[in-house]
N, C-alpha and C. Protein backbone atom coordinates (compact mmCIF):
# COMPACT_ATOMS: atom_id res chain seq x y z
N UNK A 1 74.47 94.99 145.23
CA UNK A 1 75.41 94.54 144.23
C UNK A 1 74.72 94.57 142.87
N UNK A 2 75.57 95.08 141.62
CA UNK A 2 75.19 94.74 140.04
C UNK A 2 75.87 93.97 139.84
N UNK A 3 75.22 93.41 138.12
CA UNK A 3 75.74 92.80 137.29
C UNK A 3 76.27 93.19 136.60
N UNK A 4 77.27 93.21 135.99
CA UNK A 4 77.47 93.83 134.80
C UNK A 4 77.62 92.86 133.47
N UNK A 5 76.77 92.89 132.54
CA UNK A 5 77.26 91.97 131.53
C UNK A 5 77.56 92.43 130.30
N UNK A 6 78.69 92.38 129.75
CA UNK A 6 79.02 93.32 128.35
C UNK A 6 80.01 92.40 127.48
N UNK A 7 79.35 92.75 126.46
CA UNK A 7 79.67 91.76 125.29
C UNK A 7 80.11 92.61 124.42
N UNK A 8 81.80 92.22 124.04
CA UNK A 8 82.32 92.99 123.27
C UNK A 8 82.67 91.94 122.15
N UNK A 9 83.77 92.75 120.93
CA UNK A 9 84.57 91.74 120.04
C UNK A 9 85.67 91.13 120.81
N UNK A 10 85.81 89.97 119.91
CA UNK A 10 87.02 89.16 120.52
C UNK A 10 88.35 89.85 120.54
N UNK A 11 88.45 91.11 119.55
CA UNK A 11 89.75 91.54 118.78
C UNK A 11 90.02 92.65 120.04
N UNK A 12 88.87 92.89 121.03
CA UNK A 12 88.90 93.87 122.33
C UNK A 12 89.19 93.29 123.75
N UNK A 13 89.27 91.93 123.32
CA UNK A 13 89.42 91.18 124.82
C UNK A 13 90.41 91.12 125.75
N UNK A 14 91.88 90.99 125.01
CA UNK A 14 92.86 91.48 126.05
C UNK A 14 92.71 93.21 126.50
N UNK A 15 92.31 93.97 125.87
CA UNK A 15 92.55 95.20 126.56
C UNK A 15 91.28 95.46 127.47
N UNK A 16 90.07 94.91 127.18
CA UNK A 16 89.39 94.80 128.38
C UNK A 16 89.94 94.18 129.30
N UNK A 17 90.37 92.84 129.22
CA UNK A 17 90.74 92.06 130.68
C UNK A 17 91.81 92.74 131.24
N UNK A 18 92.75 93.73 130.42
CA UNK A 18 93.62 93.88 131.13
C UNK A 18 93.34 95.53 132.33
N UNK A 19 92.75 96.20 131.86
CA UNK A 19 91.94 97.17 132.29
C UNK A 19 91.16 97.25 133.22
N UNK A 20 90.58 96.26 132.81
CA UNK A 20 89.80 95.31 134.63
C UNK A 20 90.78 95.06 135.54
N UNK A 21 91.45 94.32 135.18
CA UNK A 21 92.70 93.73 135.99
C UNK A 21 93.17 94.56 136.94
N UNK A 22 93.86 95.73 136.05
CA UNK A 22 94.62 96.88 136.64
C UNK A 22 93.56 97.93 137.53
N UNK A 23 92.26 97.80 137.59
CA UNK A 23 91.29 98.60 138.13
C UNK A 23 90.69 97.55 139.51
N UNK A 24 91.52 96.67 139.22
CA UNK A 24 90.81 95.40 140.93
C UNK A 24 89.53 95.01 140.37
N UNK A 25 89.19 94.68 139.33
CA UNK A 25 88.02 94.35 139.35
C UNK A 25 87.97 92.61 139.17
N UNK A 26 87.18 91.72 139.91
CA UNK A 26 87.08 90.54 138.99
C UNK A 26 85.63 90.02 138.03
N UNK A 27 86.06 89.44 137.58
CA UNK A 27 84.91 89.06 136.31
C UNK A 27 84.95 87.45 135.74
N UNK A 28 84.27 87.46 135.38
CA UNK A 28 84.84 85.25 134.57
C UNK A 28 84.25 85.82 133.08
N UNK A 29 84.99 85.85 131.90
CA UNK A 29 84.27 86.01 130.63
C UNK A 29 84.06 84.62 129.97
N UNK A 30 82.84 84.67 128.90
CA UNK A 30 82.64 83.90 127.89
C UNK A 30 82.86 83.76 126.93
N UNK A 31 82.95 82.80 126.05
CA UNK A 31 83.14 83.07 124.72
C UNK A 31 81.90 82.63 123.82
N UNK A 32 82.20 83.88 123.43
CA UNK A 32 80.48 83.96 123.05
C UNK A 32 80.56 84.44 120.83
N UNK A 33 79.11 84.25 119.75
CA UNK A 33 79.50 84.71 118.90
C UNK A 33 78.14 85.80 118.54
N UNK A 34 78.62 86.44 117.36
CA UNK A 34 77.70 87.47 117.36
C UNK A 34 76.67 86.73 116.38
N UNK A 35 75.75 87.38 116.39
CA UNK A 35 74.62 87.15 115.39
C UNK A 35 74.44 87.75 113.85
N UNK A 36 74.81 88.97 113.27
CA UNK A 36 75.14 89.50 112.40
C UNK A 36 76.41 89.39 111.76
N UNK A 37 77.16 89.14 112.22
CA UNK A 37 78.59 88.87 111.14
C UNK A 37 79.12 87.52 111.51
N UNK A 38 78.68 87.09 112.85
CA UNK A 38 78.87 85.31 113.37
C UNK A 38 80.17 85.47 113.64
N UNK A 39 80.76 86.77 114.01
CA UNK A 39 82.36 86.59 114.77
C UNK A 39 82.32 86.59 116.23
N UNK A 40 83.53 85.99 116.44
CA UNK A 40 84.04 86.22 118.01
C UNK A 40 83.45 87.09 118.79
N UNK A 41 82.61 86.87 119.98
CA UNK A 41 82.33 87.81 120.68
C UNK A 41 83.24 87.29 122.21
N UNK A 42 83.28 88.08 123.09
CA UNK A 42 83.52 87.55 124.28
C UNK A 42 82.53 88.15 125.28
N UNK A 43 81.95 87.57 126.35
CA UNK A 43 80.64 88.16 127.47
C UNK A 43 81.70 88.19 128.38
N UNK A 44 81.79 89.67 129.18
CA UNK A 44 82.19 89.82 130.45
C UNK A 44 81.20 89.86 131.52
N UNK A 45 81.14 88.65 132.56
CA UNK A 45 80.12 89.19 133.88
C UNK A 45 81.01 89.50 134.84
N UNK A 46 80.63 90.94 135.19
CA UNK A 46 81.29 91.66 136.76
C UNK A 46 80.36 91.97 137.79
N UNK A 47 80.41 91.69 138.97
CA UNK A 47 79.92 91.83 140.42
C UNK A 47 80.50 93.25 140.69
N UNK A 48 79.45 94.04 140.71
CA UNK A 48 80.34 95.08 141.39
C UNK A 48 79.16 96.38 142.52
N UNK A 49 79.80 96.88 143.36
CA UNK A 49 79.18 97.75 143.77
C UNK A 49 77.93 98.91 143.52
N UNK A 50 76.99 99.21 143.41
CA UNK A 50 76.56 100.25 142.87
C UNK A 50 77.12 101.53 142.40
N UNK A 51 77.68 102.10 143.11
CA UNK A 51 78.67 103.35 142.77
C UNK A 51 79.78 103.17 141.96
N UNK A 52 80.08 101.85 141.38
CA UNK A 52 81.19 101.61 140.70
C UNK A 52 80.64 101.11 139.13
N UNK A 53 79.36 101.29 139.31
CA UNK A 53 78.97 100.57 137.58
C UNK A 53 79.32 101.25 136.98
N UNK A 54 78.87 103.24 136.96
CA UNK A 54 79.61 103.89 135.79
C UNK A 54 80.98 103.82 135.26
N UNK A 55 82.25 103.48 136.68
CA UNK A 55 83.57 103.31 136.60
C UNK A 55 83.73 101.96 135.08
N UNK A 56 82.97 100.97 135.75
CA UNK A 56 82.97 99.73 135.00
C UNK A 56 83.05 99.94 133.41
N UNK A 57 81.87 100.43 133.67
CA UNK A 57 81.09 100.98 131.68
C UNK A 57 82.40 102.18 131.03
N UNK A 58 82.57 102.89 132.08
CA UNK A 58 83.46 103.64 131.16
C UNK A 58 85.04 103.24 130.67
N UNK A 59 85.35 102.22 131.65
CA UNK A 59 86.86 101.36 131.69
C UNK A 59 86.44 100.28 130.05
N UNK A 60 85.49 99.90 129.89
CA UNK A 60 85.15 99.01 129.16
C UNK A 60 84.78 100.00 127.96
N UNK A 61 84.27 100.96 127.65
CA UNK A 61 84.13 101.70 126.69
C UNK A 61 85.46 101.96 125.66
N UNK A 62 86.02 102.77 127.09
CA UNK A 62 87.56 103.30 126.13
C UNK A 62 88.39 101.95 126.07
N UNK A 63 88.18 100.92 125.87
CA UNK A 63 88.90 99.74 125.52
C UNK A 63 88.12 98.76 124.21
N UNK A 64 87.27 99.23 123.95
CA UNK A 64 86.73 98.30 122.99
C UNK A 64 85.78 99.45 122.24
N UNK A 65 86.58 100.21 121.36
CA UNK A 65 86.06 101.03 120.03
C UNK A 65 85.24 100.41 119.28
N UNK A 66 84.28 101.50 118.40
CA UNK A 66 84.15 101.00 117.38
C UNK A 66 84.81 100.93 116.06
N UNK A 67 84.43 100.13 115.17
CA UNK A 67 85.24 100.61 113.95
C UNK A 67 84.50 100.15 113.28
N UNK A 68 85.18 100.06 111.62
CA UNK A 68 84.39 99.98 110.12
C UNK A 68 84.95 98.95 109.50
N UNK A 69 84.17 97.77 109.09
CA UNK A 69 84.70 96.91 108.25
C UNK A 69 83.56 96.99 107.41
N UNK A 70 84.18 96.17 105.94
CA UNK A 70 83.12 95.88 104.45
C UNK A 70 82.77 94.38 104.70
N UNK A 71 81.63 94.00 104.85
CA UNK A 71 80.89 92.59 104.22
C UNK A 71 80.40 92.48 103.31
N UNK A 72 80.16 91.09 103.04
CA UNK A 72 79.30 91.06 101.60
C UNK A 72 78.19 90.82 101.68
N UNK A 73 76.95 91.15 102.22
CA UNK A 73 75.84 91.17 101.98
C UNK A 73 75.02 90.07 100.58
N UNK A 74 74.16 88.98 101.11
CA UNK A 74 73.66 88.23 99.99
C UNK A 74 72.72 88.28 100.05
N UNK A 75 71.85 89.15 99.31
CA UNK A 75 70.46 88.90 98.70
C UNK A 75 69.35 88.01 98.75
N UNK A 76 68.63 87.71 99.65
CA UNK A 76 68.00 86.78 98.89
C UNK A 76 67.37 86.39 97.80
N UNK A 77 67.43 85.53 97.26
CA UNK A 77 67.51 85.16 95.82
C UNK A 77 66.82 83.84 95.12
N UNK A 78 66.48 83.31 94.33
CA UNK A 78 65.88 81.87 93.81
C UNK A 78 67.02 81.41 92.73
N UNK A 79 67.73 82.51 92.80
CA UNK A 79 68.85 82.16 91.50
C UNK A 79 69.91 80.96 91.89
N UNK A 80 70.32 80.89 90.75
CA UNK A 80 71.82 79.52 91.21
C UNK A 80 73.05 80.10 91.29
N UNK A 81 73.46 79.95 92.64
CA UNK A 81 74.69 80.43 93.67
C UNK A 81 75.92 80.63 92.38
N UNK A 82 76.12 82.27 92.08
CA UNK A 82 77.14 82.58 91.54
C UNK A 82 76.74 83.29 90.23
N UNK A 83 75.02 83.28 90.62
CA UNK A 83 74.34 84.57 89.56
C UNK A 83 74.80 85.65 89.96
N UNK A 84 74.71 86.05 91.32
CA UNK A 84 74.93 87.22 91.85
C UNK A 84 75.75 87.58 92.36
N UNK A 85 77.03 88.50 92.36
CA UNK A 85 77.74 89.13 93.14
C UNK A 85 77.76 90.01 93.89
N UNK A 86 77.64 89.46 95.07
CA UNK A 86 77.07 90.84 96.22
C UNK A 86 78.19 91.85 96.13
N UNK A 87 77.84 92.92 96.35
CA UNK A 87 78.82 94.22 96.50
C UNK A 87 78.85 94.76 98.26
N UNK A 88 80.14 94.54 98.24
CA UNK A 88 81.04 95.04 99.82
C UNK A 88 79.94 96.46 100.46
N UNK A 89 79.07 96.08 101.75
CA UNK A 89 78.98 97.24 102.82
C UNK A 89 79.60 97.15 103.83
N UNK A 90 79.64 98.86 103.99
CA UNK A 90 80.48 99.39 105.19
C UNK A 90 79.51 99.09 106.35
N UNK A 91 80.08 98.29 107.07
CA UNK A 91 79.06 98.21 108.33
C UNK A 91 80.22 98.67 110.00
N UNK A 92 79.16 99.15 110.71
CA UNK A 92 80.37 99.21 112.50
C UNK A 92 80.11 98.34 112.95
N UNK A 93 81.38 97.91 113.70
CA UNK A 93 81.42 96.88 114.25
C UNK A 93 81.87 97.10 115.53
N UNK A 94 82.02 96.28 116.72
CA UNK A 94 83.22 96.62 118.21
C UNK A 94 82.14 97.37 119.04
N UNK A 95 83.10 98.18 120.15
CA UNK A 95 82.01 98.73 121.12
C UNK A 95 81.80 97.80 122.04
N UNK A 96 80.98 98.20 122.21
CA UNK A 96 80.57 97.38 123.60
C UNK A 96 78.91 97.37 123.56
N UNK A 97 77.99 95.87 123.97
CA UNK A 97 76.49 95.94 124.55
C UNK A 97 76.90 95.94 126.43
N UNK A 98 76.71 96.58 126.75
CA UNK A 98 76.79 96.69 128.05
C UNK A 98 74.86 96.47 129.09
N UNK A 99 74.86 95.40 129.62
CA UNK A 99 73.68 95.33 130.45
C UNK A 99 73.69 95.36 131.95
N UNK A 100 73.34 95.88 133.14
CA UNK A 100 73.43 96.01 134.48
C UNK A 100 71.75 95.73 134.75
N UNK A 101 72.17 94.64 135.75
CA UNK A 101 71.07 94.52 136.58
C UNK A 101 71.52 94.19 137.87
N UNK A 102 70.25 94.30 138.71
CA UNK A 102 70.43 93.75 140.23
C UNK A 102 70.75 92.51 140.67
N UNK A 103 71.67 92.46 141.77
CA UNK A 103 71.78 91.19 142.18
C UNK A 103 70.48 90.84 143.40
N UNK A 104 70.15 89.70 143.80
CA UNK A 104 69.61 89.35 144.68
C UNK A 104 70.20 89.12 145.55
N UNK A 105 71.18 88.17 145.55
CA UNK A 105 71.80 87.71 146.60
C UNK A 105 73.38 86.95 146.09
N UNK A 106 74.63 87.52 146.33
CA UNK A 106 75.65 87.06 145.81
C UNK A 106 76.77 86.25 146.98
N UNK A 107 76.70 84.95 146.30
CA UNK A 107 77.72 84.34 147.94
C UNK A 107 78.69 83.53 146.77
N UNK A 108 79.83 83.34 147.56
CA UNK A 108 81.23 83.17 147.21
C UNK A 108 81.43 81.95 147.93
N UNK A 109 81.62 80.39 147.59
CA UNK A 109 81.89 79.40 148.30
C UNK A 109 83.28 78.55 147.91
């Protein structure tokens, strides 16, 4: 048995769960946040077969794109808040971190 653990955006979460759903898979997600922009993330963990991880990764791929949003980036600075006006970058965002590891031993009670 794997793990599967993949951490997508929040704005991808119904079409992952529902994708899973429709593919028999089960999973319990988290709600989880990111570290770079501090938005919504959600963690999916799935139990699944060996021969079925690539199925997994690729069901979860084509459901949670990437895309392009602008932040504002702040400088660090010694100045007093409102010297500086940061200017908007294009950064990607979405996708998927996808991690698989081994299970040891998985029981259901």
């Amino acid at each position: 048995m794997k793990l599967v653990i993949a951490v997508i955006q929040e704005k991808d979460k119904h079409k992952v769960t529902d994708v899973l759903l429709r593919n028999d898979y089960n999973f319990t997600n988290v709600a989880s946040t990111g570290g770079f922009l501090r938005e919504g993330n959600v963690t999916f963990l799935i139990g699944v077969e060996p021969e079925r991880v690539d199925h997994v990764i690729s069901l979860i791929g084509e459901s949670s794109k990437t895309r392009e949003q602008y932040v504002s980036v702040f400088p660090p600075t010694v100045e007093p808040i409102g010297a500086v006006i940061p200017t908007p970058v294009k950064v990607k965002i979405g996708g998927a971190v996808i991690f698989v590891l081994d299970v040891e031993k998985f029981q259901k009670v």
